[in-house]
Structures are given as structure tokens and as C-alpha cells.
Protein backbone atom coordinates (compact mmCIF):
# COMPACT_ATOMS: atom_id res chain seq x y z
CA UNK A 1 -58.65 -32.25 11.40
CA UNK A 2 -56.50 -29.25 10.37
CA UNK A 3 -53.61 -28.34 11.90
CA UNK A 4 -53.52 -25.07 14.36
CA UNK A 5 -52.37 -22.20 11.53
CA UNK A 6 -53.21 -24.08 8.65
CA UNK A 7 -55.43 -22.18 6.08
CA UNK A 8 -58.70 -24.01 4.49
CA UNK A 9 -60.70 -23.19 2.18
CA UNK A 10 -58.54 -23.71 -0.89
CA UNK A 11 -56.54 -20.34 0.16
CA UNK A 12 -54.58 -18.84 -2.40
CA UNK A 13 -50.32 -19.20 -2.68
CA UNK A 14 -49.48 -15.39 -2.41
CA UNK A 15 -46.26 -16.23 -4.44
CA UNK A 16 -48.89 -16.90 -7.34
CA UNK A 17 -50.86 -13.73 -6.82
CA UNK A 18 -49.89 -11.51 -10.03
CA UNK A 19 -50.94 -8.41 -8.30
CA UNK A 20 -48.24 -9.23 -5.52
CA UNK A 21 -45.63 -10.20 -8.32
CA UNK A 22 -46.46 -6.74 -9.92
CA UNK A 23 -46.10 -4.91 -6.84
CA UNK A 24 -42.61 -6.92 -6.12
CA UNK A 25 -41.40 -5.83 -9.32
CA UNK A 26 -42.24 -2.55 -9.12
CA UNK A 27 -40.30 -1.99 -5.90
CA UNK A 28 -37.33 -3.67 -7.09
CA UNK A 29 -37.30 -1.08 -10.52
CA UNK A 30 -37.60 1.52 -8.13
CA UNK A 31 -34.69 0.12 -5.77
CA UNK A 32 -32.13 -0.15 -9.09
CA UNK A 33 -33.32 3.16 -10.78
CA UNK A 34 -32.16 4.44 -7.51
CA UNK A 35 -29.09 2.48 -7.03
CA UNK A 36 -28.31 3.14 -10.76
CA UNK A 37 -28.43 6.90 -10.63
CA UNK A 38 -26.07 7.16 -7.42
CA UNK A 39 -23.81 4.80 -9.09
CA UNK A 40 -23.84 7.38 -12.59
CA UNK A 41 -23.36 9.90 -10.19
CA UNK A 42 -20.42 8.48 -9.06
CA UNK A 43 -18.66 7.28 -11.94
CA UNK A 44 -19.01 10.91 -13.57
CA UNK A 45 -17.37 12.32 -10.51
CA UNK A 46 -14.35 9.92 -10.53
CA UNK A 47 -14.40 10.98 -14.68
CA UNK A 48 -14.11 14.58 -13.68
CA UNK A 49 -11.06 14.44 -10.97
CA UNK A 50 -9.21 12.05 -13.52
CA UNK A 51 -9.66 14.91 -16.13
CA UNK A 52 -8.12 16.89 -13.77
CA UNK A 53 -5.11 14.74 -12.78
CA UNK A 54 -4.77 13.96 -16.33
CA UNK A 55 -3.11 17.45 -17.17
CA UNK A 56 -0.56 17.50 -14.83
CA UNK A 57 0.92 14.51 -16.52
CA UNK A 58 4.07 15.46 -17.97
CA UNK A 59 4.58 19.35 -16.21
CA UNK A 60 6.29 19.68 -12.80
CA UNK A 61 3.30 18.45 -11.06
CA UNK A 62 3.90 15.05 -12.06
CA UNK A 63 4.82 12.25 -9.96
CA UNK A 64 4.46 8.30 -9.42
CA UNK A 65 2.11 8.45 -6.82
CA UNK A 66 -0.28 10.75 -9.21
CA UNK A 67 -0.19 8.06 -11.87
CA UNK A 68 -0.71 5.46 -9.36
CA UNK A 69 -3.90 7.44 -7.97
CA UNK A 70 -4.73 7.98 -11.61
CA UNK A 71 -4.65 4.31 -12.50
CA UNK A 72 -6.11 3.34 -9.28
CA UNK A 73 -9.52 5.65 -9.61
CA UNK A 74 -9.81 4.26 -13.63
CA UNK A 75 -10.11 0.55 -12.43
CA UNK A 76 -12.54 1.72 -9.54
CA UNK A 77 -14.28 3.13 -12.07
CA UNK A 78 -14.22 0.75 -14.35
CA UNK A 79 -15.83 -1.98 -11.93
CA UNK A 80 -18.72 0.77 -11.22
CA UNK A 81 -19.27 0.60 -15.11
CA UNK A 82 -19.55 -3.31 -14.92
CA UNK A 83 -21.87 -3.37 -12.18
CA UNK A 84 -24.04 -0.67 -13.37
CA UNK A 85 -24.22 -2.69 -16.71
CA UNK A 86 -26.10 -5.37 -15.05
CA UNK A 87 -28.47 -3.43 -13.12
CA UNK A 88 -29.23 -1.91 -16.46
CA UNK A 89 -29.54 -5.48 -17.94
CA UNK A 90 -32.34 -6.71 -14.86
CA UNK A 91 -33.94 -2.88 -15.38
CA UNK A 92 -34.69 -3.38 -19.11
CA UNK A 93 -36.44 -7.27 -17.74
CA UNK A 94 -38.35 -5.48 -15.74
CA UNK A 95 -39.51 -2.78 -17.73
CA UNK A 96 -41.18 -4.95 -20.47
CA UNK A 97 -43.77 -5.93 -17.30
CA UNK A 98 -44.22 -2.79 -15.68
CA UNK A 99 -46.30 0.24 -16.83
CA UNK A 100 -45.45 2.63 -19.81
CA UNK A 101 -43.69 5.92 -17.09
CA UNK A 102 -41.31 2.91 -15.64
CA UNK A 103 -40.36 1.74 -19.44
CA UNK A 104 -39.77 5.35 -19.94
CA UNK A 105 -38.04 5.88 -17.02
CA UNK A 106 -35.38 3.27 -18.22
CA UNK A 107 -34.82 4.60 -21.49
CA UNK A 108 -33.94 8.07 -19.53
CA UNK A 109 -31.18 6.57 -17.00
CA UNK A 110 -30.24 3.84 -20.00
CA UNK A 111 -29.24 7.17 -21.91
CA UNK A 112 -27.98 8.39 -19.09
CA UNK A 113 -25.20 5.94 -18.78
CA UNK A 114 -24.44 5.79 -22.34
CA UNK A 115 -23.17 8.98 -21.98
CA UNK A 116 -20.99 8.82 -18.89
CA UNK A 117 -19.49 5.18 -20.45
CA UNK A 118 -18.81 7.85 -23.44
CA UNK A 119 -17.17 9.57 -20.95
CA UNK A 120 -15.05 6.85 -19.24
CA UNK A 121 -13.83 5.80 -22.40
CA UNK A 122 -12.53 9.68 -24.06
CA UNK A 123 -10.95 9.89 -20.40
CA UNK A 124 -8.95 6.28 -20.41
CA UNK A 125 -8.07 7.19 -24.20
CA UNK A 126 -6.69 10.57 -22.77
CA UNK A 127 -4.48 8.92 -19.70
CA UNK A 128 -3.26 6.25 -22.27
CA UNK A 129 -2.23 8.54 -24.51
CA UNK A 130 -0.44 10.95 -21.96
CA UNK A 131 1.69 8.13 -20.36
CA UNK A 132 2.88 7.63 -23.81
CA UNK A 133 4.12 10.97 -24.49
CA UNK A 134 5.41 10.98 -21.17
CA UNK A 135 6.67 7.99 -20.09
CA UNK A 136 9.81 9.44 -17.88
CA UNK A 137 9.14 11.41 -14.84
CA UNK A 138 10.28 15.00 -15.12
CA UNK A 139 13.96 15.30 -14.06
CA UNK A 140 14.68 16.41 -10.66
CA UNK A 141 17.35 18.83 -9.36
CA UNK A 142 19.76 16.81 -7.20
CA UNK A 143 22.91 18.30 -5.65
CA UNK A 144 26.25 17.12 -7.68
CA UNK A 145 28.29 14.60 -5.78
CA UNK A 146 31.48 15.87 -4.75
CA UNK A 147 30.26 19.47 -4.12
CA UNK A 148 32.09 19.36 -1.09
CA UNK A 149 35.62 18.51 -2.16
CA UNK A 150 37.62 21.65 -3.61
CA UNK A 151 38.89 19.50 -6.65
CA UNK A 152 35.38 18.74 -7.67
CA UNK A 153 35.81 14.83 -8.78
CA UNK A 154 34.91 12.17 -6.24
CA UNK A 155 37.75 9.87 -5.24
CA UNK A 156 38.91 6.77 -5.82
CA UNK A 157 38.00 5.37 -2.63
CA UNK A 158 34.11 6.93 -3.36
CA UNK A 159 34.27 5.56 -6.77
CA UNK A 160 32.99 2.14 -6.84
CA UNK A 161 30.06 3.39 -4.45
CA UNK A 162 28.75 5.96 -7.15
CA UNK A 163 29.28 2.81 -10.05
CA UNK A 164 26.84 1.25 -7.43
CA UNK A 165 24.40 3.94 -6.65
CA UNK A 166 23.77 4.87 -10.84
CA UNK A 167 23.34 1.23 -10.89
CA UNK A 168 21.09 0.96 -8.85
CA UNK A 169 19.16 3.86 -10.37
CA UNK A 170 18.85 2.92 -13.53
CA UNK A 171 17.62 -0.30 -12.46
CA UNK A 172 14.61 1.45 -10.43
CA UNK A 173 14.33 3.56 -13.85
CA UNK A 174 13.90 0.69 -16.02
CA UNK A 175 11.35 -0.98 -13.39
CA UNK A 176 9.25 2.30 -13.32
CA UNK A 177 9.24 2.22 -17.00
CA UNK A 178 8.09 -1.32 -16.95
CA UNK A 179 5.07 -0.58 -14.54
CA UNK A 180 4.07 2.51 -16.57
CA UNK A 181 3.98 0.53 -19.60
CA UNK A 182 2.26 -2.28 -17.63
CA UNK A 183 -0.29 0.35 -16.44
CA UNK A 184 -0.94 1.63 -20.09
CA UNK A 185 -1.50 -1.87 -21.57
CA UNK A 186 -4.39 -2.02 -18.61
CA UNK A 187 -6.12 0.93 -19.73
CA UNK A 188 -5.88 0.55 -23.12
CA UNK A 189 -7.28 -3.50 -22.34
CA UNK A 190 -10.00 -1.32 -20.45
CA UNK A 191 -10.59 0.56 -23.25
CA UNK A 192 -11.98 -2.36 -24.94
CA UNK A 193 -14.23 -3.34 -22.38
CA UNK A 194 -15.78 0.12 -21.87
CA UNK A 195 -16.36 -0.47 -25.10
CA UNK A 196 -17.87 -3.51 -25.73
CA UNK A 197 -19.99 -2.34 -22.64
CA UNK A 198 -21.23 0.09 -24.78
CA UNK A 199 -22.07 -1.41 -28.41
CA UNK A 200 -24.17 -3.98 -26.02
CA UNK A 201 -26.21 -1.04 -24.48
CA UNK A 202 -26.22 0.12 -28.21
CA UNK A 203 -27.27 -3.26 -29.12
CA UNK A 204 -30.31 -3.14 -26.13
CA UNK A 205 -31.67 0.14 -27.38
CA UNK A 206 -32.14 -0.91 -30.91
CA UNK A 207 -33.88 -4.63 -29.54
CA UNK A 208 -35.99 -2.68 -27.24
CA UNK A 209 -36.31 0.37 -29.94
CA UNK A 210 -37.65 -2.61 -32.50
CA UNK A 211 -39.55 -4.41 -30.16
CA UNK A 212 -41.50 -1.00 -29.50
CA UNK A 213 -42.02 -0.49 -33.23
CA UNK A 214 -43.00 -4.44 -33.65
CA UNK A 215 -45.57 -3.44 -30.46
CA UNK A 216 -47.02 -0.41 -32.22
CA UNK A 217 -47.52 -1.90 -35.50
CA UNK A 218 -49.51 -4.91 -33.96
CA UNK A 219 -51.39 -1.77 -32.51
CA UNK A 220 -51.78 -0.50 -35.43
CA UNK A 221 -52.54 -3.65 -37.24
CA UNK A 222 -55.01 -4.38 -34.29
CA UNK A 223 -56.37 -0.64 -35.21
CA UNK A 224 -56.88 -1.53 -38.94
CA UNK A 225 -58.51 -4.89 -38.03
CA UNK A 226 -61.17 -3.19 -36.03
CA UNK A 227 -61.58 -0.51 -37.79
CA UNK A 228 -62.53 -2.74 -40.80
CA UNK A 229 -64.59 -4.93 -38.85
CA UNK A 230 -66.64 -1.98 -37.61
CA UNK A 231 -67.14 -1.04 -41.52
CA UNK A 232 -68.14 -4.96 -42.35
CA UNK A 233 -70.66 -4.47 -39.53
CA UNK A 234 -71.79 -1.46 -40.93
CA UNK A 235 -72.95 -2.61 -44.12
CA UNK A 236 -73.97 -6.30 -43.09
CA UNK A 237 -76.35 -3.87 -41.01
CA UNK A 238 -77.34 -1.96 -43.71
CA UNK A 239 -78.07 -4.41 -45.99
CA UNK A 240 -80.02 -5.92 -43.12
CA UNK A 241 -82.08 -3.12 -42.88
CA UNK A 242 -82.46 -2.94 -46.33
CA UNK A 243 -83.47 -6.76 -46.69
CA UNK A 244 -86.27 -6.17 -44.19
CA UNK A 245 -87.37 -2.80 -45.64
CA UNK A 246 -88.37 -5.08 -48.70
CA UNK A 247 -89.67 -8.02 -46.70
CA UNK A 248 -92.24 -5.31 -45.34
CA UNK A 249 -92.79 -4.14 -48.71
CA UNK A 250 -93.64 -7.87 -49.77
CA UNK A 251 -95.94 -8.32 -46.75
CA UNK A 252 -97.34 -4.76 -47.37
CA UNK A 253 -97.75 -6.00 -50.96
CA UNK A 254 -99.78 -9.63 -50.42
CA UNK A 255 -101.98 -7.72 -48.16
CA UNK A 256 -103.29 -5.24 -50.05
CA UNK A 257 -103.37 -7.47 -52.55
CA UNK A 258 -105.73 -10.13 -50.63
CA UNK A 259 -107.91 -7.44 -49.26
CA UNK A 260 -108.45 -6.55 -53.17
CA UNK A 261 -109.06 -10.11 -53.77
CA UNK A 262 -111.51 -10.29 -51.08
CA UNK A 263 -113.59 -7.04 -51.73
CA UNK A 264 -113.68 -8.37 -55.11
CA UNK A 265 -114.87 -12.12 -54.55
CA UNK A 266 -117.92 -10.31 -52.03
CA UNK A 267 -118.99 -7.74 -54.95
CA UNK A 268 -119.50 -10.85 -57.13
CA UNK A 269 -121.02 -12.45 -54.54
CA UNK A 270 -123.85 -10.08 -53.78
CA UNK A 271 -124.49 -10.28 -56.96
């Protein structure tokens, strides 16, 4: 006896139902086309304030914390990049299921964010480039120690503290110098990856470009092979036709041809 909510009958699994797989696909393109364009969206915004912070590198308006925000929005960015990567990855296995519009659909936002990785990378190339020139912090004005002694030199006892002090400095120079240059070999190792990222989209648009021309040629192929099947129909049926045009002829033939016989054997007959 079957169990209270048990199904009989044979009932289908609807995890093996192609229409429902179909239908589960296409809701999970639509999900990542979505989730891809915000994220495009967002990655050419962060682009466009870097290419804005990017100038005042080196003038008046530079400073550590601007490099710092600078460097900090790149690797933000360059995580978005990464991510959006593989949703374009699981978009293009989806497409080759779904209907033509969704395949097309993917080549649009594909292109899409080949252009704004474009981007990424000419901006990175541009904030690398700019820390070089400008590895030093514009000096700032500072008031001259001693200013308020008449004889203008500090004194002996002050000495040993200003020793200190410069020392001190230059070691907080040489560290900020050491971070910048830390912060340009980052870029310029992102740099790399942007792109890599790129020559593999590159590399997915001429598998998927091929893959379309393999597809329309086995059209066209298919196309050719009808087409000349159609034209071997066409004469087998015409040389059918013409095959029983002279069987009638034949028949038409014997029968005239016995009705002569017989007209003749009564004629001799009667006589």
C-alpha cells in the first residue's frame, strides 16, 4: 500500500523535466545579465573618480591619504573585475542552451566589459606611471626653528633634539617611499591580471565567434544536403514518370495490336 503523499503512477522526477531545466536556466541568465550590468556600472564609476584623483598627483592637491584612497578604490575595483569575469564565464554556459536574443544578449554585455577592463587597465597604467614621476610628496611650508630667538641659530642645549627630530623624519620619508613603491609594484602586478582577464575574454569571443561559424556552416552544409536531395527526388520522379509514360505506351501498343490480330483472325474466319 502506498504511503500517504507518495505519487503513483510512474510520476515524472521534475529535476528531469527539460522544460523545467530550460526555464531554470533562463532565470538564472536573466539574474547574472542583471547582476553583471550593475557590477559594469560600477566598476566604470570607480574608473571615472580614479581619473579624477589621478591628476592631482604631483600639484598641491596631493597628499598620502589621496594615494591611499587611490590605491584602495583600484584593488576594489580590481576584485569587481574578477568576479564579473566569472559571471561572464557561467553566462557564455548558458547561452549555448538558451534561445538565439539570450546568446545575443551575451555577446552585448561580453563587449560591454571588454571595454570597461580596457578601461581599468589605461587607468592603473596612468596611476603607475604618476607615482613614478612623483614619488615625493610636494614640500610643505614649515616655520624655521629658532624663529623666535634674535640670533637666529638654535642652541646647544636644543641641538641634539633637532639631530633627533630630522632623524626621525627622514626615517618616516624613507618608509613613505617604501610604501609608494610597494603600492606601484601592486598596480603594475594588477596590470597583468587585468590583462590576462582580458586576452581570456578575447580568447572566449573567438571560441564562441568559431563555434558560430562551425554552427552556420553545418547549416549551410545541412542546406546544400537538402537542397540536393530535393533535386535527386526531382529527377528520380521524372524519370518515373517518364518510365510509366512508356509502360502505357507498351500496353497502348499490345492492345491495339491484339485487337488487329483479332479483327483479322474473324475476317478469315467468315470466310
Amino acid at each position: 500500500m502506498m504511503k500517504r503523499g507518495e505519487i503513483g503512477y510512474g510520476a515524472l522526477d521534475e529535476s528531469e523535466d527539460p522544460f523545467l531545466e530550460a526555464e531554470s536556466g533562463d532565470r538564472e541568465f536573466r539574474a547574472i545579465i542583471e547582476k553583471t550590468g550593475s557590477s559594469i556600472q560600477k566598476i566604470n564609476s570607480s574608473v571615472s573618480s580614479i581619473e579624477k584623483s589621478v591628476r592631482q598627483i604631483g600639484t598641491a592637491s596631493d597628499s598620502e591619504n589621496l594615494r591611499n584612497r587611490i590605491t584602495s578604490v583600484l584593488h576594489g575595483t580590481n576584485q569587481d573585475v574578477a568576479r564579473t569575469q566569472q559571471s561572464i564565464k557561467r553566462l557564455k554556459e548558458l547561452g549555448r542552451t538558451l534561445t538565439k536574443e539570450r546568446r545575443l544578449q551575451e555577446e552585448r554585455i561580453t563587449r560591454q566589459f571588454m571595454e570597461t577592463v580596457q578601461r581599468v587597465s589605461k587607468v592603473q597604467q596612468t596611476v603607475a606611471s604618476r607615482m613614478k614621476a612623483y614619488p615625493n610628496l610636494p614640500k610643505q611650508q614649515s616655520p624655521q626653528v629658532g624663529d623666535d630667538f634674535s640670533s637666529g641659530e638654535p642652541s646647544s642645549i636644543e641641538a641634539p633634539s633637532m639631530v633627533q627630530k630630522q632623524e626621525e623624519q627622514l626615517h618616516y620619508d624613507l618608509s613613505l617611499l617604501e610604501e609608494r613603491e610597494r603600492q606601484v609594484r601592486d598596480i603594475e602586478s594588477a596590470i597583468v591580471d587585468v590583462n590576462e582577464i582580458f586576452r581570456d575574454l578575447g580568447a572566449m569571443v573567438t571560441e564562441q565567434g568559431d563555434m558560430i561559424d562551425s554552427i552556420e556552416a553545418n547549416v549551410e552544409r545541412g542546406s546544400e544536403n537538402v537542397s540536393s536531395a530535393t533535386q535527386q527526388l526531382e529527377k528520380a520522379q521524372m524519370y518515373q514518370t517518364k518510365a510509366r509514360r512508356k509502360q502505357c505506351c507498351i500496353v497502348v501498343t499490345l492492345i491495339v495490336v491484339v485487337i488487329l490480330v483479332a479483327v483479322v483472325i474473324v475476317v478469315i474466319v467468315k470466310r
